[in-house]
Protein backbone atom coordinates (compact mmCIF):
# COMPACT_ATOMS: atom_id res chain seq x y z
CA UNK A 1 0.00 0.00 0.00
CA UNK A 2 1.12 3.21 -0.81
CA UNK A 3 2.17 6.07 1.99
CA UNK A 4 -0.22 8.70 2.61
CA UNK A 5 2.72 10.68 1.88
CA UNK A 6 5.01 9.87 -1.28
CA UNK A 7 2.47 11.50 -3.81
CA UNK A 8 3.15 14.76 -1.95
CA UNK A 9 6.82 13.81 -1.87
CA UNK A 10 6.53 13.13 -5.67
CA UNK A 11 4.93 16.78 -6.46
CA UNK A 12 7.70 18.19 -4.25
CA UNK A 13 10.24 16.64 -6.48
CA UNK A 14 11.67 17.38 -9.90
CA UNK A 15 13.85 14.22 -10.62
CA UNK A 16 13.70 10.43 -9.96
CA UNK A 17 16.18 8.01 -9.32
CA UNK A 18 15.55 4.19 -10.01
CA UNK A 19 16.94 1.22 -9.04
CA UNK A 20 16.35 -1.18 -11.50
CA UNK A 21 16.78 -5.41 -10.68
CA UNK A 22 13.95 -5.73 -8.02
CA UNK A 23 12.70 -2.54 -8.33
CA UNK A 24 11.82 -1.09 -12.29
CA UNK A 25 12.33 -4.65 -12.99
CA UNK A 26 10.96 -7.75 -11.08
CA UNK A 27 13.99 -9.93 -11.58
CA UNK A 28 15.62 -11.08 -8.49
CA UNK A 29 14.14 -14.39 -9.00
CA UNK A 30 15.50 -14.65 -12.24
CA UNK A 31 19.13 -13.29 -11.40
CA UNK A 32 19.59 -15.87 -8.50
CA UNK A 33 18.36 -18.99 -10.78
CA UNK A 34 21.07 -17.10 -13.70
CA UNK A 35 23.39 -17.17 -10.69
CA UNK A 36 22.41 -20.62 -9.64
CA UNK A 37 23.10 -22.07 -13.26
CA UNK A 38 26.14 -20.26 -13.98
CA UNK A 39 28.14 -21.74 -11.11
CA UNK A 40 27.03 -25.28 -11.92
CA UNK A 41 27.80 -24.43 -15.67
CA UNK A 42 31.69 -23.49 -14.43
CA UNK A 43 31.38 -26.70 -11.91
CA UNK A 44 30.86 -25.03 -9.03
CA UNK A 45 29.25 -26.06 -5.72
CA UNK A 46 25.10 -25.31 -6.04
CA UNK A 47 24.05 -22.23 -4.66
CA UNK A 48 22.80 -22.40 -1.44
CA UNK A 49 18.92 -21.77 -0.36
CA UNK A 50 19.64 -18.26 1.38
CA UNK A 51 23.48 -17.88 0.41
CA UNK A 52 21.58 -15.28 -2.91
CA UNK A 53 18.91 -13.54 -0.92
CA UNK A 54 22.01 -12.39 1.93
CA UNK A 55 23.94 -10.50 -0.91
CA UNK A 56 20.57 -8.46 -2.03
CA UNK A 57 21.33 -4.81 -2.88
CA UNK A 58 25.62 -5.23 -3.34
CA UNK A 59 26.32 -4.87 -7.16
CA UNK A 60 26.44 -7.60 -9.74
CA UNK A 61 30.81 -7.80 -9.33
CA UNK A 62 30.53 -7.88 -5.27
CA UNK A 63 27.90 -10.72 -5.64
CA UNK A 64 29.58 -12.70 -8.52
CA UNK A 65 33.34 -12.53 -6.33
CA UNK A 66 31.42 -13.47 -3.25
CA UNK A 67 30.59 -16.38 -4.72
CA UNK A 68 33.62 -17.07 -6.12
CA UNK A 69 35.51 -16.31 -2.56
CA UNK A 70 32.99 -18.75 -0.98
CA UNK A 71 33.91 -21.64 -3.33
CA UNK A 72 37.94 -21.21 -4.44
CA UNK A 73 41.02 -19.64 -3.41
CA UNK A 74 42.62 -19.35 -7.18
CA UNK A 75 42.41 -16.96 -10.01
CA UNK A 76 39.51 -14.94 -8.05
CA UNK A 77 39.42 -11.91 -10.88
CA UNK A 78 39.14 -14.45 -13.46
CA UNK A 79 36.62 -16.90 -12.21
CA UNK A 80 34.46 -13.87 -11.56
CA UNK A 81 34.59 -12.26 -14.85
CA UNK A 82 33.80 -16.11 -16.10
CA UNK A 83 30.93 -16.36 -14.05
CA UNK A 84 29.44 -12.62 -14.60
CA UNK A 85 30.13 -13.46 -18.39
CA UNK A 86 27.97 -16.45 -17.72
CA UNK A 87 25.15 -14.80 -15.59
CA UNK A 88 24.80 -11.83 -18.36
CA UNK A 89 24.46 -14.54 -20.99
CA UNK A 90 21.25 -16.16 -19.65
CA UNK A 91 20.30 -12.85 -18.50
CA UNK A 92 19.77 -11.31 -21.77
CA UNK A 93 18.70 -14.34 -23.37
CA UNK A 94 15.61 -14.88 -20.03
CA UNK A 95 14.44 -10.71 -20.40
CA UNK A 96 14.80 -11.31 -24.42
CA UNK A 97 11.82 -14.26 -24.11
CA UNK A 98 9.64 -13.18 -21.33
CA UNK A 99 10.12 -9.11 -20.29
CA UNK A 100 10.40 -8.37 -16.67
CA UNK A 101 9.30 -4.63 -16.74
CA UNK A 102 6.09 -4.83 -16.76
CA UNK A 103 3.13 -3.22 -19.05
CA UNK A 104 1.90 -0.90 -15.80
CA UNK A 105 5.69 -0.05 -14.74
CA UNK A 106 6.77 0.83 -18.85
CA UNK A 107 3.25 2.78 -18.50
CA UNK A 108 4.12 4.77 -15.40
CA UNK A 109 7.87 5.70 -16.75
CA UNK A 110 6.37 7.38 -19.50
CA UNK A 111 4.04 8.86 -17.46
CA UNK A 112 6.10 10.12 -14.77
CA UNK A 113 8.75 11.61 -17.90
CA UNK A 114 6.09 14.29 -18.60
CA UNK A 115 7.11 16.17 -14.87
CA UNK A 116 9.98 14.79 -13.71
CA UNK A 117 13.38 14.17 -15.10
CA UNK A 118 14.49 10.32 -14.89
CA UNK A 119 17.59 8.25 -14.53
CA UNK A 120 18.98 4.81 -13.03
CA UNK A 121 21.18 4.02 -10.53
CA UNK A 122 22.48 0.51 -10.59
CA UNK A 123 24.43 -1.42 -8.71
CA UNK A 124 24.52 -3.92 -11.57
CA UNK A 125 26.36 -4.07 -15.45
CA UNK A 126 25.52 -1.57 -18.19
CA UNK A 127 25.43 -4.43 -20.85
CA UNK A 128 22.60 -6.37 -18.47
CA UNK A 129 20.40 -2.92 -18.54
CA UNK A 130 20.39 -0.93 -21.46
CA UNK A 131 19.42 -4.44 -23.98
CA UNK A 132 16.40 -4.28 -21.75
CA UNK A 133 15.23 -0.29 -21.79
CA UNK A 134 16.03 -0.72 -25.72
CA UNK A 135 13.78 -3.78 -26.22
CA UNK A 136 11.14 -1.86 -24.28
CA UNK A 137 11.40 1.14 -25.79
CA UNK A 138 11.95 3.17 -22.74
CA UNK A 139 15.62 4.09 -23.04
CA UNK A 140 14.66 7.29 -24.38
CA UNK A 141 12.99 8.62 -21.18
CA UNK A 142 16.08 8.49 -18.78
CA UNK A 143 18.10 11.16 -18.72
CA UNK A 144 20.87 8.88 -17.24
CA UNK A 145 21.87 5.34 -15.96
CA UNK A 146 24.47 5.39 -13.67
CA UNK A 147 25.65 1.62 -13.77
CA UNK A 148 28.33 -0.16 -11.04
CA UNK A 149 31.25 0.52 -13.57
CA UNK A 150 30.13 4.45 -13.57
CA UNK A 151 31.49 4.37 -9.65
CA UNK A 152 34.35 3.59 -7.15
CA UNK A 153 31.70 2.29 -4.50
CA UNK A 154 28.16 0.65 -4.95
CA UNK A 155 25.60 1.31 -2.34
CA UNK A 156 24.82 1.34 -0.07
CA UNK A 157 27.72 4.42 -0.77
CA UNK A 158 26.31 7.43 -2.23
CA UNK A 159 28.12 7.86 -5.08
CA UNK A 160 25.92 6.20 -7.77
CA UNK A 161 22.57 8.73 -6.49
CA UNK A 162 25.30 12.03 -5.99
CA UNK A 163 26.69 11.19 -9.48
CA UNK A 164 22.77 10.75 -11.01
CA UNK A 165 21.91 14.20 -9.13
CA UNK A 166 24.95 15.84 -10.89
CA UNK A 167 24.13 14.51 -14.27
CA UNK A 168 20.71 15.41 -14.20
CA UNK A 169 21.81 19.13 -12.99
CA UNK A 170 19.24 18.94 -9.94
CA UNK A 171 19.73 19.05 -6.24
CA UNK A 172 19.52 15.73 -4.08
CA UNK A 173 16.88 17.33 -2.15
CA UNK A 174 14.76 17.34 -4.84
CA UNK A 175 15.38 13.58 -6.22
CA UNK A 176 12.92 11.09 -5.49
CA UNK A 177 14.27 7.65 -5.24
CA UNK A 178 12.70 4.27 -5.61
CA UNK A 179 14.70 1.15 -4.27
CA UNK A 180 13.98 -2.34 -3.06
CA UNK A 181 17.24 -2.78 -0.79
CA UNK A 182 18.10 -1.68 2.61
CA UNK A 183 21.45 -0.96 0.71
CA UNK A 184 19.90 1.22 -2.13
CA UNK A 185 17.55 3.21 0.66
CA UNK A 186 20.40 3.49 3.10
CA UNK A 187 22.71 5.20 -0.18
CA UNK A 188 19.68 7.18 -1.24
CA UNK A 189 18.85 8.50 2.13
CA UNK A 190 22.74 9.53 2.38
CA UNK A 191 22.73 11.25 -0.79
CA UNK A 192 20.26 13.55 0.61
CA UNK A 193 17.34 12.64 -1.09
CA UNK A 194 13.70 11.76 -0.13
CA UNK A 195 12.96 7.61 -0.65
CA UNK A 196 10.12 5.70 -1.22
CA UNK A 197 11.06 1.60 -0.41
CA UNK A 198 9.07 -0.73 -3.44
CA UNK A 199 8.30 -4.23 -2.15
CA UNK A 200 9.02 -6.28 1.12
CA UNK A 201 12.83 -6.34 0.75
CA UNK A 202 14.38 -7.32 4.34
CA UNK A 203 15.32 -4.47 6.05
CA UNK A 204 12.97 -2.04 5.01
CA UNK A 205 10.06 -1.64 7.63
CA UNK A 206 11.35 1.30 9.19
CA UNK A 207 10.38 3.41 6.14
CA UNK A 208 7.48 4.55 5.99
CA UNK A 209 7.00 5.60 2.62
CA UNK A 210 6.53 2.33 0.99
CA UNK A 211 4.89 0.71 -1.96
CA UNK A 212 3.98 -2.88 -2.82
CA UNK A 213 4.28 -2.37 -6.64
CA UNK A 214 4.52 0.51 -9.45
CA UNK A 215 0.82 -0.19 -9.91
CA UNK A 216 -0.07 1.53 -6.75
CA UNK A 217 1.30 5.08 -8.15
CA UNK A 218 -1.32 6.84 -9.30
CA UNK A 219 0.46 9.68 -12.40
C-alpha cells in the first residue's frame, strides 16, 4: 500500500532516481536462478537456499566474487569475470523471451517523464540494462543510468545517487528515489534525497514511505 505521503513527496520533487533489478524490474528471481546455473555451468558447488537472498542490494561484481571467494582460493578476478560473463548470458537471453518490466511499470515511466526528469542508478552491469530499456522502448525517457562501472563504490555508498543528481543538474533534495534494498535506501537517504522503499525487501520496515508495486502510483 502506498504512503499517505510519497504522492506529496513526488509533487515536491523534480527528478527520480531508479533502481532497477527488483525494483523497475521484477527480476531477483530470475538473477539468482542465472546465478544458480552459472556456477554449476563453471562446476561449481550449487548455490545455497539463502546464500543469494544475503547479498541483495551489493552490485552484480561484489555478488559474482562473493561467490567465487565462498567456493575457491585461485584466479579470483578471473573466475568472476567467467561467471558474470555467464550470468549476463542467460540474462539477456531470459528478459529477451519473457520481459520483466512490466506493461503498468513501462506505462508509469512514460508517465512520470512528462514532470519529472528520470535516470537509473544501478548497482549492476551496463550491458545487463540498457538491452532491456532498448527492447522496451523506454531508453529514451532516462536522462541517465548510472551503472556499477560508472562508480568507485556501490551502495549502499552514495556515489551512484550524488553522481545521477549531478548529471541530471538537480539538487539531491529534490530527487525522489525508488529502491527495493536496505542498501539502495540506506545510499539514497545519504545522498540527501527523499525515498520511497518498493516491495518487502528485508530491512525495510522502518520506512514509511513504501509501496507494494509501481501499480499503486497513481500519475
Amino acid at each position: 500500500m502506498i504512503s499517505p505521503t510519497a504522492p506529496q513527496i513526488l509533487a515536491e520533487t523534480d527528478a527520480i532516481l531508479f533502481d532497477f533489478n527488483g525494483t523497475l524490474s521484477n527480476d531477483e528471481d530470475l538473477l539468482q536462478s542465472c546465478y544458480a546455473q552459472a556456477l554449476l555451468e563453471l562446476n561449481y558447488p550449487a548455490l545455497g537456499v539463502t546464500e543469494y537472498e544475503a547479498l541483495l542490494g551489493r552490485s552484480e561484481p561484489d555478488i559474482a566474487e562473493t561467490l567465487i571467494r565462498a567456493r575457491s582460493d585461485k584466479d579470483i578476478k578471473a573466475q568472476t569475470t567467467l561467471l558474470i560473463d555467464a550470468v549476463a548470458r542467460q540474462y539477456q537471453t531470459a528478459c529477451q523471451q519473457v520481459p520483466r518490466v512490466s506493461t503498468a511499470t513501462v506505462f508509469m515511466i512514460k508517465e512520470l517523464a512528462k514532470t519529472h526528469k528520470l535516470g537509473i542508478v544501478t548497482g549492476t552491469l551496463r550491458r545487463l540494462i540498457e538491452p532491456v530499456l532498448s527492447d522496451l522502448g523506454i531508453a529514451e525517457y532516462f536522462h541517465t543510468v548510472i551503472t556499477i562501472e560508472d562508480v568507485h563504490k556501490g551502495k549502499p555508498a552514495p556515489e551512484g545517487f550524488l553522481l545521477g543528481a549531478a548529471h541530471l543538474h538537480i539538487s539531491p533534495s529534490k530527487i525522489m528515489v525508488f529502491e527495493d534494498s536496505a542498501a539502495g535506501v540506506a545510499a539514497a537517504h545519504a545522498a540527501g534525497m527523499k525515498v520511497i522503499a518498493v516491495g518487502p525487501a528485508a530491512g525495510l520496515s522502518e520506512f514509511l514511505e513504501k509501496i507494494e508495486d509501481f501499480p499503486h502510483i497513481a500519475v
